[in-house]
N, C-alpha and C. Protein backbone atom coordinates (compact mmCIF):
# COMPACT_ATOMS: atom_id res chain seq x y z
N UNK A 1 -41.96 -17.34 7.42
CA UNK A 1 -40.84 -17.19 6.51
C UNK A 1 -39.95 -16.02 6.93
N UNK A 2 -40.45 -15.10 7.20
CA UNK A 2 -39.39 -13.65 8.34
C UNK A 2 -38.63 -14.15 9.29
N UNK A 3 -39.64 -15.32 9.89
CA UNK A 3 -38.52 -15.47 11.27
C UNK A 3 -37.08 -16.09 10.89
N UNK A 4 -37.24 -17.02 10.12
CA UNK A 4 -36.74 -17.48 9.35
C UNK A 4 -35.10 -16.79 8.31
N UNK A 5 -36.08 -16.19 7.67
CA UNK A 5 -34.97 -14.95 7.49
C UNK A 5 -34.08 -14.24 8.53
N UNK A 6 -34.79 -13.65 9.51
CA UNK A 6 -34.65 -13.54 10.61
C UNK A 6 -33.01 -13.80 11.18
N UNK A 7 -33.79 -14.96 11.91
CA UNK A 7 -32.75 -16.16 12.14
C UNK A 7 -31.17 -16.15 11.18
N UNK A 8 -31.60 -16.46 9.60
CA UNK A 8 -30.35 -16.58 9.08
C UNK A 8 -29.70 -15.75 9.29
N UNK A 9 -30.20 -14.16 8.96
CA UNK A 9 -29.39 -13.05 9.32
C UNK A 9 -28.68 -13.08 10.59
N UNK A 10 -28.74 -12.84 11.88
CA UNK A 10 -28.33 -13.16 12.73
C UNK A 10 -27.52 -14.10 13.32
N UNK A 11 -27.51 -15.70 12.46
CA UNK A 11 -26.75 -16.42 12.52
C UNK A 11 -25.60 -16.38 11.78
N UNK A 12 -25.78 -15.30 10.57
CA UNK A 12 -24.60 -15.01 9.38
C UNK A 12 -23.67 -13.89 10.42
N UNK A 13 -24.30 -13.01 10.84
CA UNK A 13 -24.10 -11.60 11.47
C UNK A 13 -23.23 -12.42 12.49
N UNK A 14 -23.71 -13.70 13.45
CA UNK A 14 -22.43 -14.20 14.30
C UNK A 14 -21.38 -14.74 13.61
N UNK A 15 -21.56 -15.30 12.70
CA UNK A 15 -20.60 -16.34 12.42
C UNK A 15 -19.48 -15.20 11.58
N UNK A 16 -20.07 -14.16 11.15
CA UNK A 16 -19.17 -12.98 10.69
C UNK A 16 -17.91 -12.30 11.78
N UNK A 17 -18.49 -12.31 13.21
CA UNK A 17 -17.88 -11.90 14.46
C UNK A 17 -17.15 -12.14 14.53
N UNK A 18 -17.60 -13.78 14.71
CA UNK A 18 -16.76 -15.07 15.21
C UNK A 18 -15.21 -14.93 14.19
N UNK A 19 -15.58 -15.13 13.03
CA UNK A 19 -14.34 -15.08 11.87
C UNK A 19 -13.26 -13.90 12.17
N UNK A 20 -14.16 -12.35 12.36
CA UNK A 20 -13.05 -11.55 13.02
C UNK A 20 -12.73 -11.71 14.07
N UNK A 21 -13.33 -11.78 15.00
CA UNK A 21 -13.00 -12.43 16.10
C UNK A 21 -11.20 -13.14 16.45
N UNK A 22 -11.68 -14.32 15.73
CA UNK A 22 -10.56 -15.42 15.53
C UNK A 22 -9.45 -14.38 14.88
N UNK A 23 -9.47 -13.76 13.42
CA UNK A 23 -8.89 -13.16 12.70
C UNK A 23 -7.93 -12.26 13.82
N UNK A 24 -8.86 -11.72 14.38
CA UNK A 24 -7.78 -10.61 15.63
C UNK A 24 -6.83 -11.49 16.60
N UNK A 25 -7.58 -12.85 17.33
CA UNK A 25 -6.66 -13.37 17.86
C UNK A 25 -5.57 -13.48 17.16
N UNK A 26 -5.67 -14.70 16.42
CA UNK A 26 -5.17 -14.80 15.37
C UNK A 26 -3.60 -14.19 15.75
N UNK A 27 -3.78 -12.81 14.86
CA UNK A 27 -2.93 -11.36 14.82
C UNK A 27 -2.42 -11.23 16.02
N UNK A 28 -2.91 -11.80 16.89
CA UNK A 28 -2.62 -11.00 18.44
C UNK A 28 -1.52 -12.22 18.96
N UNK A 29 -1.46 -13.31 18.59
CA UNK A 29 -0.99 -14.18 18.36
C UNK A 29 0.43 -14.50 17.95
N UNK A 30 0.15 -14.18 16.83
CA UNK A 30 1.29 -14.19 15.67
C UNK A 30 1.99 -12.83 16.15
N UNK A 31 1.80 -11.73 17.15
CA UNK A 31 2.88 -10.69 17.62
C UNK A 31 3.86 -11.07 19.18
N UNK A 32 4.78 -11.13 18.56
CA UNK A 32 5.73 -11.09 19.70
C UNK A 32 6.58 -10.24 20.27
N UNK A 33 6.72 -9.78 21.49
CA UNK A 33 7.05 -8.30 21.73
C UNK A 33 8.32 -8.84 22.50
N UNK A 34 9.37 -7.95 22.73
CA UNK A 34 10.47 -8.72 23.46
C UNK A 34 10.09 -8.95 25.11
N UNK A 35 11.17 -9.76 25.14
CA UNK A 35 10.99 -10.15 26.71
C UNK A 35 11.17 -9.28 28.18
N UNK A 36 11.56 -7.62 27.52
CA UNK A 36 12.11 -7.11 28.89
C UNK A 36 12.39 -5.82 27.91
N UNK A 37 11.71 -4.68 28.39
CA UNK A 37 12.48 -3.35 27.92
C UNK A 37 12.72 -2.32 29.49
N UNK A 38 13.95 -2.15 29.43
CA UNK A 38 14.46 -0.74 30.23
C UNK A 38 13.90 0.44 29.84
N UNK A 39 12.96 0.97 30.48
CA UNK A 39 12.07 2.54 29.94
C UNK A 39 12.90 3.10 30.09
N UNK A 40 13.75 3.16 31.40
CA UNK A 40 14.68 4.76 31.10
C UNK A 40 15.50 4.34 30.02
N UNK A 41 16.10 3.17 29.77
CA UNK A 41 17.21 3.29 28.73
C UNK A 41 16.27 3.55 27.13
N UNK A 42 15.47 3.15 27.50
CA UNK A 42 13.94 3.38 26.14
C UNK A 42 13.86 4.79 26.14
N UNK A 43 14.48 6.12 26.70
CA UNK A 43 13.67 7.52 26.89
C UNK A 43 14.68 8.01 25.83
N UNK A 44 14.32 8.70 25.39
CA UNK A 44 14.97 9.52 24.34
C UNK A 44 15.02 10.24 22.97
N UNK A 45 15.51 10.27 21.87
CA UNK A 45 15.29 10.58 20.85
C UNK A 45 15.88 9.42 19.49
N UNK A 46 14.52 9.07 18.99
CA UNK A 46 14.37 7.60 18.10
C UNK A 46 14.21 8.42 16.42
N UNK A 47 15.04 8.13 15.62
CA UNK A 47 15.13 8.69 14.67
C UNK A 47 13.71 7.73 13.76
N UNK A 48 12.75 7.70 12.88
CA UNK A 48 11.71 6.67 12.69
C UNK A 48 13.10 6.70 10.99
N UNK A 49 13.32 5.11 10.91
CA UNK A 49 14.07 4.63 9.83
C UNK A 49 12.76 4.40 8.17
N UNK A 50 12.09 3.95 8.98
CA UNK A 50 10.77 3.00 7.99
C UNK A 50 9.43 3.12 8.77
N UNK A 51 8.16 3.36 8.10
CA UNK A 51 6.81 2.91 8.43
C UNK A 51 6.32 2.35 7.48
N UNK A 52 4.95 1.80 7.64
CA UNK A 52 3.89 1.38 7.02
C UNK A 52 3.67 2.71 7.05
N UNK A 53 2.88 3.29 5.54
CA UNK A 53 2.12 4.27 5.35
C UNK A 53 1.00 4.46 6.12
N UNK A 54 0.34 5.94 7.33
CA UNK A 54 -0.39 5.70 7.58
C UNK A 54 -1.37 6.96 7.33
N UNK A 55 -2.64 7.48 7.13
CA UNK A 55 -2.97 8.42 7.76
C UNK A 55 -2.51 9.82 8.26
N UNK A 56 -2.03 9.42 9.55
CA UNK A 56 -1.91 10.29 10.34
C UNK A 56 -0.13 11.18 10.40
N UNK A 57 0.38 10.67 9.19
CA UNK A 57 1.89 10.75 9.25
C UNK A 57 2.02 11.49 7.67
N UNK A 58 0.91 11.44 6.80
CA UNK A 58 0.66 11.97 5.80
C UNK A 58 1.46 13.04 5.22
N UNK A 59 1.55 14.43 6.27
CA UNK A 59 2.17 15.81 6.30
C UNK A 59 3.33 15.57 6.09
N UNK A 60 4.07 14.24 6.64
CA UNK A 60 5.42 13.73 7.11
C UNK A 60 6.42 13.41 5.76
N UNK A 61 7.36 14.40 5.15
CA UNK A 61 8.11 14.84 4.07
C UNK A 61 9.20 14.09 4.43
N UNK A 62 10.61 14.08 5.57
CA UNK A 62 11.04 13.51 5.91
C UNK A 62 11.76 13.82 7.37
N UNK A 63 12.90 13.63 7.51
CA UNK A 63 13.30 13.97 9.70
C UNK A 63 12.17 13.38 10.30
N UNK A 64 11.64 12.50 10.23
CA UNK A 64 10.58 12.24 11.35
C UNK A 64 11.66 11.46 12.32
N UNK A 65 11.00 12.35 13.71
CA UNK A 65 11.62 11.63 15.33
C UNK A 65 10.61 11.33 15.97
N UNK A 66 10.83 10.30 17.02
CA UNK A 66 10.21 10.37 18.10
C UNK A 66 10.83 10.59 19.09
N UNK A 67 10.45 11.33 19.97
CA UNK A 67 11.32 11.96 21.66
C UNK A 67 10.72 11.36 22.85
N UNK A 68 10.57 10.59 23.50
CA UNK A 68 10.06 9.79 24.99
C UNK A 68 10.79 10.42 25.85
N UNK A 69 9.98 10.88 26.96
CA UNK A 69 10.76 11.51 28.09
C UNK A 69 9.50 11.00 29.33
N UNK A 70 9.89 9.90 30.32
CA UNK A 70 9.28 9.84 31.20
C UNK A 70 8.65 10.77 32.31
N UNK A 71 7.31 10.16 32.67
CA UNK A 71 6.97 11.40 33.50
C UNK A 71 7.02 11.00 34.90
N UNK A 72 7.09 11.60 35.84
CA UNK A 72 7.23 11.24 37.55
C UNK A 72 6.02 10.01 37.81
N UNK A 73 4.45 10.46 37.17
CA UNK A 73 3.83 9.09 37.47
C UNK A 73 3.77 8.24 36.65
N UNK A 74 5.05 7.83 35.81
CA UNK A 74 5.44 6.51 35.28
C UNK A 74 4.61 6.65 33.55
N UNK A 75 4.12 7.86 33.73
CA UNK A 75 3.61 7.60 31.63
C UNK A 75 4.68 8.19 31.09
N UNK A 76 4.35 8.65 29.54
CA UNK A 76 5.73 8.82 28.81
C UNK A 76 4.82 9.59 28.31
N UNK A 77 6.03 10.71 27.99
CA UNK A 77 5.18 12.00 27.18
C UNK A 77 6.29 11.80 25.52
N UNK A 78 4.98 11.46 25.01
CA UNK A 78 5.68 11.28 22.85
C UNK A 78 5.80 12.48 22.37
N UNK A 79 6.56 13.38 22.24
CA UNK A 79 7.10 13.83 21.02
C UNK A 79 7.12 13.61 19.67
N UNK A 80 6.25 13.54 18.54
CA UNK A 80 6.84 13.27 17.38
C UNK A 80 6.80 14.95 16.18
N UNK A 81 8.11 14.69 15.85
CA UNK A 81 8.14 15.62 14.92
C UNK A 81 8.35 15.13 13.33
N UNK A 82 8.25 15.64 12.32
CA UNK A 82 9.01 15.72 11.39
C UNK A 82 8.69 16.99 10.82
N UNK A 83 9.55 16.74 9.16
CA UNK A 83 9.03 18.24 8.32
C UNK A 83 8.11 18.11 7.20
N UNK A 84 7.45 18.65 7.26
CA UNK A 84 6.76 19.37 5.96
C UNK A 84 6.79 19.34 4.53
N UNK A 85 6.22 19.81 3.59
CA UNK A 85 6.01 20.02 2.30
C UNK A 85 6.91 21.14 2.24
N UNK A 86 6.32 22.16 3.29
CA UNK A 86 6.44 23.57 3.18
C UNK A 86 8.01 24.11 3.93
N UNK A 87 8.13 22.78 4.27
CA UNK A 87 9.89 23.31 5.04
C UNK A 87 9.23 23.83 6.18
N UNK A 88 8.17 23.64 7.02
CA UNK A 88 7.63 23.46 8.31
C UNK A 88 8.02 22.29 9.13
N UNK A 89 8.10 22.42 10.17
CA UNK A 89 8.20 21.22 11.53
C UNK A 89 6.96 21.34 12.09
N UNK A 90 6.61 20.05 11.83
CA UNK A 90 4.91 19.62 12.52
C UNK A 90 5.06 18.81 13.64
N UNK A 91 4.88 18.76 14.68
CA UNK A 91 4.94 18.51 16.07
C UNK A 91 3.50 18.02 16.61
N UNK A 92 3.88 16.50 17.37
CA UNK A 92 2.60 16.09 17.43
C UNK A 92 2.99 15.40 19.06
N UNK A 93 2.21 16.12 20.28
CA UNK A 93 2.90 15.72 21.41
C UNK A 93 1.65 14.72 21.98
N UNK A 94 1.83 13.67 22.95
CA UNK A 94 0.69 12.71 23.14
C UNK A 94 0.99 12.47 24.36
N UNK A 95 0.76 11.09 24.97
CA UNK A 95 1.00 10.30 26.17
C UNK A 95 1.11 8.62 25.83
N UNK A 96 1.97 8.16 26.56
CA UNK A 96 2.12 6.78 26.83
C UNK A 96 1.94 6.21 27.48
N UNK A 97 1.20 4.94 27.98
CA UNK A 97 1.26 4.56 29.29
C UNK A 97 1.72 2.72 28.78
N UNK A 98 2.37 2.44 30.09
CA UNK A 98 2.54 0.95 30.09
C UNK A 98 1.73 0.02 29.95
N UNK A 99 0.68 -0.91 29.43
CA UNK A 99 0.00 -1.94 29.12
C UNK A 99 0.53 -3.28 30.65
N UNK A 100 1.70 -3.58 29.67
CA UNK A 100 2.32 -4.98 30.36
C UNK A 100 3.54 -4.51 31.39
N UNK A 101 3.30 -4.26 32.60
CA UNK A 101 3.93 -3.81 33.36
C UNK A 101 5.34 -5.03 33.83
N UNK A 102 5.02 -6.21 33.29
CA UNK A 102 5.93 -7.43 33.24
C UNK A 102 7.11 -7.53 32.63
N UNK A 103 6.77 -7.22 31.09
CA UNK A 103 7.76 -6.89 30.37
C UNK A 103 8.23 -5.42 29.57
N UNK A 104 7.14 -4.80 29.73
CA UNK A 104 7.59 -2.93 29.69
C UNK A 104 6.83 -3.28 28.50
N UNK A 105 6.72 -4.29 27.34
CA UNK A 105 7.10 -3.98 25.68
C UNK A 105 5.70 -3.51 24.95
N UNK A 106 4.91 -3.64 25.97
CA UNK A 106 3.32 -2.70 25.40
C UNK A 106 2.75 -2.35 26.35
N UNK A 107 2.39 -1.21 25.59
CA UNK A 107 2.11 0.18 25.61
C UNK A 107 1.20 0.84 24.58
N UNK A 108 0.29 1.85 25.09
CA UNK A 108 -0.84 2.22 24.18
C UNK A 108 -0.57 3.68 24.30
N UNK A 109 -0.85 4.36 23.03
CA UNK A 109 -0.78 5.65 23.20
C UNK A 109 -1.40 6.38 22.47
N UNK A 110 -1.62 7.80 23.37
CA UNK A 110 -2.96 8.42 22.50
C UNK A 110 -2.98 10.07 21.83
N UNK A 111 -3.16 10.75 21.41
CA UNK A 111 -2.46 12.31 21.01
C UNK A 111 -4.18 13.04 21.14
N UNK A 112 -5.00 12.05 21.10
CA UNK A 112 -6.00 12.72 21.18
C UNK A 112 -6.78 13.46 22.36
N UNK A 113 -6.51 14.66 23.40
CA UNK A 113 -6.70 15.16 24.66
C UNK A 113 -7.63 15.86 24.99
N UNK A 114 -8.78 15.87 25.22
CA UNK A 114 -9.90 16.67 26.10
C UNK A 114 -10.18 17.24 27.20
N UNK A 115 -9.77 18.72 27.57
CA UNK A 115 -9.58 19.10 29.02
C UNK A 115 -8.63 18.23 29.50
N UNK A 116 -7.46 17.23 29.22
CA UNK A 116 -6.36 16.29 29.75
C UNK A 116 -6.92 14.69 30.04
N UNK A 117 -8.14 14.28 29.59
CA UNK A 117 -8.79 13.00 29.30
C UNK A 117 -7.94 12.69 27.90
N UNK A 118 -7.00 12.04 27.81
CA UNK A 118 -6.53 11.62 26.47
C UNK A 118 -7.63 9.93 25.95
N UNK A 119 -7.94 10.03 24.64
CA UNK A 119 -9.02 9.14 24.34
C UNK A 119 -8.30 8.60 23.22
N UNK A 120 -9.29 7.90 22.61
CA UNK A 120 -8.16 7.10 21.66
C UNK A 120 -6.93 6.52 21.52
N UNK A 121 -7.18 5.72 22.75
CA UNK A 121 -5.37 4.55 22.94
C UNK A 121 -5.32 3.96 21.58
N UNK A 122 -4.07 3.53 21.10
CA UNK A 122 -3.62 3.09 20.40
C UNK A 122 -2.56 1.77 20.72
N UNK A 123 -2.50 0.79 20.57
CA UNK A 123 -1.28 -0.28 20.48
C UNK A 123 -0.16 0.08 20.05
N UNK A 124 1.06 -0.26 21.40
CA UNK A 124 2.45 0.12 20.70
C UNK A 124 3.48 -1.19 21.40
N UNK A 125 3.33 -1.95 20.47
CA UNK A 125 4.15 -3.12 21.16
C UNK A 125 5.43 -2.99 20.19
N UNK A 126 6.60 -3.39 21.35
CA UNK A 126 8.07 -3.63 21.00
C UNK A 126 8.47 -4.57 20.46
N UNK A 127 8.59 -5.33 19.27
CA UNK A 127 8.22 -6.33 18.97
C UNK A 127 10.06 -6.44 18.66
N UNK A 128 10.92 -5.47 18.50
CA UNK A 128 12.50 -5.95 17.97
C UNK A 128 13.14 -4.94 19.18
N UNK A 129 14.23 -5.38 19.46
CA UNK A 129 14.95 -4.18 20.33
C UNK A 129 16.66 -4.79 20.47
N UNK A 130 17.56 -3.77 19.73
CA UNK A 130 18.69 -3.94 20.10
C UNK A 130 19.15 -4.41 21.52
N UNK A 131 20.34 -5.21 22.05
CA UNK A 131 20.68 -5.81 23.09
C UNK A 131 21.26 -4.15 23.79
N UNK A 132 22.01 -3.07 22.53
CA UNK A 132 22.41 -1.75 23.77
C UNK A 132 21.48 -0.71 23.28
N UNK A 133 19.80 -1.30 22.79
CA UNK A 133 18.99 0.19 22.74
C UNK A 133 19.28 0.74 21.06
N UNK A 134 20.07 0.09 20.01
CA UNK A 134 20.70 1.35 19.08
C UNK A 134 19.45 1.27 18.28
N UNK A 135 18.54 0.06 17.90
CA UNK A 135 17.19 -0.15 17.28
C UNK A 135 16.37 -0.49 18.12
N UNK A 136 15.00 -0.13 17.49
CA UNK A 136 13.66 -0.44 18.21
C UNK A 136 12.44 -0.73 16.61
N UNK A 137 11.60 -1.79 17.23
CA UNK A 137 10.62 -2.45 16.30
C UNK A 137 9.50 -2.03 16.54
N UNK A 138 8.64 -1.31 16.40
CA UNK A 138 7.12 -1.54 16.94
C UNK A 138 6.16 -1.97 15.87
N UNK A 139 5.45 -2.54 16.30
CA UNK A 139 3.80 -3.02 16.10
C UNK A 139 3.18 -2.94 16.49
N UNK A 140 1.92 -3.27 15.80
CA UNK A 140 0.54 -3.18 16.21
C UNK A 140 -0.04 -4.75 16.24
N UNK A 141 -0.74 -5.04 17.27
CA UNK A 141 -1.41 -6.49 16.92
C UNK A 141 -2.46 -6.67 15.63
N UNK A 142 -2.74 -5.66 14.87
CA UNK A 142 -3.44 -5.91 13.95
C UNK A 142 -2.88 -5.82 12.37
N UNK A 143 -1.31 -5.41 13.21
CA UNK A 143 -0.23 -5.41 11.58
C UNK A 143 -0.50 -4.70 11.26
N UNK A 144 -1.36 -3.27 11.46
CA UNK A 144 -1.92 -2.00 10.06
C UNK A 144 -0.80 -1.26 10.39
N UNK A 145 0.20 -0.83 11.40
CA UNK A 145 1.05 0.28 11.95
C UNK A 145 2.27 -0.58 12.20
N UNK A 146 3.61 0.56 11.29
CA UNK A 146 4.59 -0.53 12.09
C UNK A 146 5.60 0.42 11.96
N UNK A 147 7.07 0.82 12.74
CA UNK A 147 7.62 2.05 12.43
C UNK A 147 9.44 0.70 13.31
N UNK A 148 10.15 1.00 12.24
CA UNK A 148 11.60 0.63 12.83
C UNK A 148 12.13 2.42 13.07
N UNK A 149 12.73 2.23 14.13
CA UNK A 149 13.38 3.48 14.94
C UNK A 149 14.75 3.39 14.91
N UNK A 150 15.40 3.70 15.32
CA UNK A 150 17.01 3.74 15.35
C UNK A 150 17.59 5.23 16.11
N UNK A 151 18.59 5.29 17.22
CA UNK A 151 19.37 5.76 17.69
C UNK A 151 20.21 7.10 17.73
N UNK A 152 20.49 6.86 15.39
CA UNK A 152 20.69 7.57 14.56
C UNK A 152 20.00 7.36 13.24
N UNK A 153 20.25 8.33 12.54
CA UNK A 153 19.85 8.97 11.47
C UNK A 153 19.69 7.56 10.02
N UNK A 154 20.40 7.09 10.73
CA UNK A 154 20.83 5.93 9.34
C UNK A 154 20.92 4.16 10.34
N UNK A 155 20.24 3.13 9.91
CA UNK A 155 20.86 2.19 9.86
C UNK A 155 21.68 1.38 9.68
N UNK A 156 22.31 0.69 9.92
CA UNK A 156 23.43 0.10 9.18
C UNK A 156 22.79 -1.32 8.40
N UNK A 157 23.41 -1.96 7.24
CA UNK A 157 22.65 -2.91 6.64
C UNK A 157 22.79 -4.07 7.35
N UNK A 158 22.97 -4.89 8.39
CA UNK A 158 23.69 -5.19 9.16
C UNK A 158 22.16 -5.37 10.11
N UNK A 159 21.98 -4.36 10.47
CA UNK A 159 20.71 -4.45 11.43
C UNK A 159 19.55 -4.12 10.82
N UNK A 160 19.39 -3.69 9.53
CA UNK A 160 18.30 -3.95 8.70
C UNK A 160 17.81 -5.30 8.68
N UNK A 161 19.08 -6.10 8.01
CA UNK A 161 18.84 -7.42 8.03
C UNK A 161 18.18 -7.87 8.99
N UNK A 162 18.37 -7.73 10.23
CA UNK A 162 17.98 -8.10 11.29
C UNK A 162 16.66 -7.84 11.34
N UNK A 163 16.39 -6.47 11.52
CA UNK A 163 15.09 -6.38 11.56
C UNK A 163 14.01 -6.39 10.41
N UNK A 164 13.81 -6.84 9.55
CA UNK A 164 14.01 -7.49 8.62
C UNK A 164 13.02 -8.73 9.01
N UNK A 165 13.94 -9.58 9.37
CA UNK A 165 13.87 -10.87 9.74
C UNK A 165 13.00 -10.97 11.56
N UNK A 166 12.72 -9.97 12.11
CA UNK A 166 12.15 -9.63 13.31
C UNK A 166 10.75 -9.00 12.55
N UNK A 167 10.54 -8.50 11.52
CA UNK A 167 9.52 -8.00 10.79
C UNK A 167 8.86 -9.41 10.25
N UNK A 168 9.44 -10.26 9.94
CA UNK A 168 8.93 -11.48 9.12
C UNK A 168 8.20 -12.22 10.54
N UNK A 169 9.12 -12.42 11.10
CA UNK A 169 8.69 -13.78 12.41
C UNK A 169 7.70 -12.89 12.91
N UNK A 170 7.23 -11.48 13.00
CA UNK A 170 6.03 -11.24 13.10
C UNK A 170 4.95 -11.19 12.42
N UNK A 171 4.68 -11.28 11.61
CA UNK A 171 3.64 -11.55 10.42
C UNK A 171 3.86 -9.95 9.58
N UNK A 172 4.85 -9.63 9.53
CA UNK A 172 4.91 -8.39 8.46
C UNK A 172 5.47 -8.95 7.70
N UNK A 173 5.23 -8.15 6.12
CA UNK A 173 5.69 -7.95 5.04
C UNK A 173 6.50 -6.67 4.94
N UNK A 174 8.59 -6.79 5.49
CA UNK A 174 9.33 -5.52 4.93
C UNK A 174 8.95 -4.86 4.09
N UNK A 175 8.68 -5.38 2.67
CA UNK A 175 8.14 -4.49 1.57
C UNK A 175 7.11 -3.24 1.87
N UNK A 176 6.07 -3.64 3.31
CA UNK A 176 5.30 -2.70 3.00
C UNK A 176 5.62 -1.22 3.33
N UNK A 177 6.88 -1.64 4.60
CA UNK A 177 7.48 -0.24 5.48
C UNK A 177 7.82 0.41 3.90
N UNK A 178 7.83 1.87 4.63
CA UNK A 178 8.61 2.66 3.11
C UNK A 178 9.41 3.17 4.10
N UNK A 179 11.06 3.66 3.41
CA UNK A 179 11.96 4.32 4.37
C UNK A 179 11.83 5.82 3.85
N UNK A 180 12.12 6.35 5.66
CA UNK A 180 11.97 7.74 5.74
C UNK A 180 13.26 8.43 5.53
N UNK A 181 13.16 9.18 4.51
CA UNK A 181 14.30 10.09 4.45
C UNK A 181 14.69 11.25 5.57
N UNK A 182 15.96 10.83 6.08
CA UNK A 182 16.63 11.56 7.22
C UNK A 182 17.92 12.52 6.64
N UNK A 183 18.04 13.70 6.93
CA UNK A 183 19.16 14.20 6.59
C UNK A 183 20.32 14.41 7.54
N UNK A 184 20.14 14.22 8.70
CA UNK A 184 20.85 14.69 9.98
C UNK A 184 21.19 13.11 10.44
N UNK A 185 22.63 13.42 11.04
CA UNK A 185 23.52 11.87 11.72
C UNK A 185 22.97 12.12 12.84
């Protein structure tokens, strides 16, 4: 009668896998990243418009940027700032590296550094991108992280819409981004 038990456990324990498993494809699936990004025209300073609430952005009051500045052996050094509770600037610098060297549009990145072993990659796929660069979409294949960027300080409603509708055809829900208050054009 143990083995038995046994058995079921183990056969529940796969078929549990299996379900996430699928569940991640799934997700991995349902993300579409664009067809072609220009890194250098990608380098710069990305004002963050909207995220999904996360964690690690917590401190983050409002001005949150991101700054990309390529490095000679082809990673990207992240910049992210915003401000404070306290009327502090919290600064969080990382690394990027290219994933899909085909189409540029993922990319994993990590802030976490040991003696210069950075650990903890993260998913950063391009999933929306203006035709001259003025917006950028990212995701995550598992939908928990999602941040619209912009050029400047403000969107226009115009390309909200848009992305928007680039948020939907990926399996997001707009509602969940919250927008970040920016004070600077």
């Amino acid at each position: 009668m143990k083995s038995l038990s046994l058995v079921l456990l183990i056969v529940a324990v796969l078929i549990s896998f299996e379900n996430i498993s699928a569940q991640d494809t799934n997700n991995k699936r349902n993300l579409t990243t664009v067809d072609s990004v220009n890194i250098n025209k990608y380098m710069g300073l990305w004002y963050e418009i909207a995220k999904i609430p996360n964690s690690f952005q917590d401190q983050c009051l409002k001005n949150t940027t991101a700054e990309y500045r390529l490095q000679d052996d082809g990673t990207v050094e992240v910049i992210n700032s915003c401000d404070e509770n306290d009327d502090s600037r919290d600064k969080a610098t990382g690394l990027a590296r290219v994933v899909d060297r085909k189409t540029n549009a993922k990319l994993e990145v990590s802030f976490v550094s040991i003696f210069g072993w950075h650990l903890f990659w993260g998913d950063y796929w391009i999933i929306g991108l203006a035709d001259d660069y003025r917006y950028a979409v990212v995701g995550t294949p598992s939908k928990k992280y999602g941040w619209i960027l912009s050029r400047t300080a403000r969107l226009d409603d115009e390309d909200l819409i848009q992305v928007h509708a680039i948020l939907r055809d990926n399996g997001y829900n707009p509602n969940d981004f919250e927008m970040t208050p920016q004070e600077s054009d």
